[in-house]
N, C-alpha and C. Protein backbone atom coordinates (compact mmCIF):
# COMPACT_ATOMS: atom_id res chain seq x y z
N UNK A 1 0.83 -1.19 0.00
CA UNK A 1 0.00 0.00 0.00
C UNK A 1 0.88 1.26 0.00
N UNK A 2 2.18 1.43 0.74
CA UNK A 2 2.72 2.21 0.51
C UNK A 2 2.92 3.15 -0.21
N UNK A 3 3.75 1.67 -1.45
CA UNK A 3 4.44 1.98 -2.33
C UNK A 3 3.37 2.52 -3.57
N UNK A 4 2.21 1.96 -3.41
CA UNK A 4 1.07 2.70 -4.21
C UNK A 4 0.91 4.40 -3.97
N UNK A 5 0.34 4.56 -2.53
CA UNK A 5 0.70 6.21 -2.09
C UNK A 5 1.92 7.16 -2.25
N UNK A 6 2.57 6.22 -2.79
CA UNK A 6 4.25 7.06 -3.00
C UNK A 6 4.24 7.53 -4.83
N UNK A 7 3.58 6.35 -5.46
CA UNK A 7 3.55 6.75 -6.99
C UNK A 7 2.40 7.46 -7.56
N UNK A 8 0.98 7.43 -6.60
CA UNK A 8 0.29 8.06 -7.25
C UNK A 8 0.12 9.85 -7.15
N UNK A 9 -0.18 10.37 -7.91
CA UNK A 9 -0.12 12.14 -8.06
C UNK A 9 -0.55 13.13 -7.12
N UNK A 10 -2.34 12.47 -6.75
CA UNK A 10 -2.43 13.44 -5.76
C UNK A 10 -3.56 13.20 -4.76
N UNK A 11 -3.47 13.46 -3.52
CA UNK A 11 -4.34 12.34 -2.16
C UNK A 11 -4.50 13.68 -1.41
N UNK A 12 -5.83 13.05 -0.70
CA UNK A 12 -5.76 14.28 0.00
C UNK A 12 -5.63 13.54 1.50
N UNK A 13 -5.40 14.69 3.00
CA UNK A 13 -4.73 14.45 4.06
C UNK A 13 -6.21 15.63 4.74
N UNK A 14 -7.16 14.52 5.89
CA UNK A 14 -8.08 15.48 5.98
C UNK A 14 -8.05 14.95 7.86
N UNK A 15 -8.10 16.00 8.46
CA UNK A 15 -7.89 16.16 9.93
C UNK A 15 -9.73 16.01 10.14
N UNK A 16 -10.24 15.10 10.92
CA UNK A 16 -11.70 14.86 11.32
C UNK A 16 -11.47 15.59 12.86
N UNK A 17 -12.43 16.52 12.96
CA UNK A 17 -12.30 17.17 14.69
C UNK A 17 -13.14 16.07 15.24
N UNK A 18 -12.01 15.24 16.88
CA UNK A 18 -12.25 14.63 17.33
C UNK A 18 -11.91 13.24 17.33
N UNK A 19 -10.60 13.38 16.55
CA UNK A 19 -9.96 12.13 16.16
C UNK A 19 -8.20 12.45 15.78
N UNK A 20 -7.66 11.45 16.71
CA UNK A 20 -6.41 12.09 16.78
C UNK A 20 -5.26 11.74 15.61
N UNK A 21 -5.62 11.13 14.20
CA UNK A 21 -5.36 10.82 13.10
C UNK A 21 -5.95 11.73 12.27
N UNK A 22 -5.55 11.44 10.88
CA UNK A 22 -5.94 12.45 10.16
C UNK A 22 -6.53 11.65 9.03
N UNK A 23 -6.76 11.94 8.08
CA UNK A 23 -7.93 10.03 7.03
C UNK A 23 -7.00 10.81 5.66
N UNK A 24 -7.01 9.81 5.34
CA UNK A 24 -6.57 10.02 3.48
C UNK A 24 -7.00 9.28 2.37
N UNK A 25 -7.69 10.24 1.42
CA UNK A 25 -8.44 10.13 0.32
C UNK A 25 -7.60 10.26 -1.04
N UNK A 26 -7.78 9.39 -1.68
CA UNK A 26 -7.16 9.46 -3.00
C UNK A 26 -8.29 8.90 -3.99
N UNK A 27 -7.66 9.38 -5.31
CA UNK A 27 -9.04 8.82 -6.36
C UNK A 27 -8.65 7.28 -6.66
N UNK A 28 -9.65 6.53 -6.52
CA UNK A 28 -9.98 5.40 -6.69
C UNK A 28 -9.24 4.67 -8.35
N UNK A 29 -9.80 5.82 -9.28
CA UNK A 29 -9.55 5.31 -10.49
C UNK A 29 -7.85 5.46 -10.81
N UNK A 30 -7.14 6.12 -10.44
CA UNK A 30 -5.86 6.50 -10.29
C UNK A 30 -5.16 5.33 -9.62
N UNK A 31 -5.83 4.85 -8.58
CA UNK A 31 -4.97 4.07 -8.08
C UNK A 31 -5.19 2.73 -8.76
N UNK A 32 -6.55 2.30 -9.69
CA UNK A 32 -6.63 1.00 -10.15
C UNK A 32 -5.86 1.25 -11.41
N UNK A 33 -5.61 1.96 -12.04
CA UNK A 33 -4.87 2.70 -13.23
C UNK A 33 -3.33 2.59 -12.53
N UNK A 34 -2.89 2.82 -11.75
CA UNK A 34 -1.42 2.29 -11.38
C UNK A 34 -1.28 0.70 -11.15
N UNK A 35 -2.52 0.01 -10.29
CA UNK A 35 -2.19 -1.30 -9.79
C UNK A 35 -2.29 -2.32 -11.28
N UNK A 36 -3.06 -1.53 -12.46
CA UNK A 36 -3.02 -2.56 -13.37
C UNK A 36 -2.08 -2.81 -14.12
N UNK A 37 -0.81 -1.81 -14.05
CA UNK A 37 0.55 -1.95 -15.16
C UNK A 37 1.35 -3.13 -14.31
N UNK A 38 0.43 -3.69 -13.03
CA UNK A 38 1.87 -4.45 -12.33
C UNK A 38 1.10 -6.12 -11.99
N UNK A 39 -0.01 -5.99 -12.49
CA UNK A 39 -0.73 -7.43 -12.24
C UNK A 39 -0.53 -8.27 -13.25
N UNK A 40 0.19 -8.19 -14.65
CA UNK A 40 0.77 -9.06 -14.94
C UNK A 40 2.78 -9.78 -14.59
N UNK A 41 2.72 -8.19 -14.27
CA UNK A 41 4.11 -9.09 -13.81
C UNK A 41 3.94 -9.76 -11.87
N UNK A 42 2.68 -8.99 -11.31
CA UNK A 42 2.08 -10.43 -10.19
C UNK A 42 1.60 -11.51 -10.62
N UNK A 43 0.94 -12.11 -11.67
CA UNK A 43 0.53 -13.36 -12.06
C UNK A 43 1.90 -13.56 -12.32
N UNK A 44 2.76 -13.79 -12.75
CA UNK A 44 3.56 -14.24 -13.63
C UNK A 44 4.79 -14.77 -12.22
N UNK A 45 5.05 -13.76 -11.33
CA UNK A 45 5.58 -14.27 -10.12
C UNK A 45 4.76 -15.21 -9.59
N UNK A 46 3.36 -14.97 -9.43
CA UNK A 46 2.65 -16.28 -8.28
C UNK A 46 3.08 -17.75 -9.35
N UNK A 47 3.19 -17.41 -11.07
CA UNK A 47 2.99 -18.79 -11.15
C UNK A 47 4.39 -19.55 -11.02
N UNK A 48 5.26 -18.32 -11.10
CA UNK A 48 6.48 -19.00 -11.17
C UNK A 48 6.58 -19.99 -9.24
N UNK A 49 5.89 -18.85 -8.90
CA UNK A 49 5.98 -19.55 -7.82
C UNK A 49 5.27 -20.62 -7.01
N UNK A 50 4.84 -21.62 -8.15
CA UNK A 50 3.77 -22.12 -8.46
C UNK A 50 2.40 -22.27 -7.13
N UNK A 51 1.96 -21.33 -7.57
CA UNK A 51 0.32 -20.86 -6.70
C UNK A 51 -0.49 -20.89 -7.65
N UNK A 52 -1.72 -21.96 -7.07
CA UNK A 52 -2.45 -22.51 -8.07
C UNK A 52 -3.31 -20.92 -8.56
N UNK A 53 -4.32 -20.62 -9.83
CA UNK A 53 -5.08 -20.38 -9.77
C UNK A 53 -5.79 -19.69 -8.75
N UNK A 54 -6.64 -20.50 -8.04
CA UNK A 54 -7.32 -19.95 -6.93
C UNK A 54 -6.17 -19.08 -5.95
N UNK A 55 -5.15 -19.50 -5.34
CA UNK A 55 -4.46 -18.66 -4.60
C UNK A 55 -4.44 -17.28 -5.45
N UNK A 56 -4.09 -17.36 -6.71
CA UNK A 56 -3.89 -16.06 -7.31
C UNK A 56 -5.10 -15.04 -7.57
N UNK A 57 -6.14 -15.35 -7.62
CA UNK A 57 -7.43 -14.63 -7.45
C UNK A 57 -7.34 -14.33 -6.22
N UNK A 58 -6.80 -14.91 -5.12
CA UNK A 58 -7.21 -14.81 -4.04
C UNK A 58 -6.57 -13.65 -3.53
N UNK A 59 -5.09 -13.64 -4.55
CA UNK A 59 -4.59 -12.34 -3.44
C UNK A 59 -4.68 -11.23 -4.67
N UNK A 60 -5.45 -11.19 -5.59
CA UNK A 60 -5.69 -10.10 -6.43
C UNK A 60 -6.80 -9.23 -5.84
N UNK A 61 -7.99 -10.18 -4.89
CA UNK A 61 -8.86 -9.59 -4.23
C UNK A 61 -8.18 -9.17 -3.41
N UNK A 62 -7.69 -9.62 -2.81
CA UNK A 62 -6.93 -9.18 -1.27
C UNK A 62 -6.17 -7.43 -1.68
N UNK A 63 -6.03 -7.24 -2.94
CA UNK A 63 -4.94 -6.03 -3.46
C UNK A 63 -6.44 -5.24 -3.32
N UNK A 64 -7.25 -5.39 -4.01
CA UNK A 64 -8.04 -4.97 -4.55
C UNK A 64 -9.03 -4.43 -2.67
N UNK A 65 -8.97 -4.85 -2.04
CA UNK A 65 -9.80 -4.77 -0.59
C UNK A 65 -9.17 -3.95 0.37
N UNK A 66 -7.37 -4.44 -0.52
CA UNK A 66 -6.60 -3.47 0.41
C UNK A 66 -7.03 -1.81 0.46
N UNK A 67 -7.70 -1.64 -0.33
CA UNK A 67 -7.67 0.00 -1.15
C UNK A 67 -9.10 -0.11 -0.95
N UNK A 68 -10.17 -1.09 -0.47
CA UNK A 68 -11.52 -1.30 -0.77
C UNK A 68 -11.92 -0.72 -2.07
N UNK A 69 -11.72 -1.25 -2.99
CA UNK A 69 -12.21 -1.22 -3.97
C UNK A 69 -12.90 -2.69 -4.60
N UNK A 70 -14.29 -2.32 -5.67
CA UNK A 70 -14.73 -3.73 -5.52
C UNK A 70 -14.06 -4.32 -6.49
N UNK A 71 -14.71 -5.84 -6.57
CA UNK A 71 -13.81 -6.73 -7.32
C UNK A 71 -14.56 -7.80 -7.33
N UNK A 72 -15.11 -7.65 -8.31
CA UNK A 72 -16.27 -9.17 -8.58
C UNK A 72 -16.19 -9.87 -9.84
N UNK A 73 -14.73 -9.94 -10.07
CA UNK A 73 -14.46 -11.03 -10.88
C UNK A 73 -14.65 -12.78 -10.42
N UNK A 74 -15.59 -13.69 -11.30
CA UNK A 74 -15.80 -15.04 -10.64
C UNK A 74 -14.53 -15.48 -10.71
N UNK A 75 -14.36 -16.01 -9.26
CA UNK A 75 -13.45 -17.12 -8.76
C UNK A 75 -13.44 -18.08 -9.41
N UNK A 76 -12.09 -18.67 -9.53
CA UNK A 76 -11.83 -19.75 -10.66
C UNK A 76 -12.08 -21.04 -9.95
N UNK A 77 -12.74 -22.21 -10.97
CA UNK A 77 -13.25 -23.18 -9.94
C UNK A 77 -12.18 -23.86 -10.08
């Protein structure tokens, strides 16, 4: 997640009165527009590293939840 907030352009940093953190908003489409130049070279590591299928959906959702964004591609049987 970081390394996502480090490449994308521009987020915002918003102080909620009554909370001793501050929340950060970035655009959604920006960030699925960065994560998609790198999900083929993640398939291509999981298979080398041989993870079936299902594991690999599994942690594409998991990328995808990290950021809550949805993701309702069917699971591979």
């Amino acid at each position: 997640m970081m390394m996502v907030m480090c490449c994308i352009d521009s987020m915002d940093a918003l102080k909620v009165q009554g909370r001793s953190q501050v929340q950060v908003q970035f655009n959604p489409l920006e960030v699925v527009h960065f994560m998609s130049g790198g999900f083929v070279t993640m398939n291509e590591m999981c298979e080398r590293a041989e993870m079936s299928e299902r594991q690999i959906f599994k942690r594409t959702k998991a990328v995808f939840g990290c950021f809550n964004l949805p993701f309702d591609a069917p699971e591979p049987e």
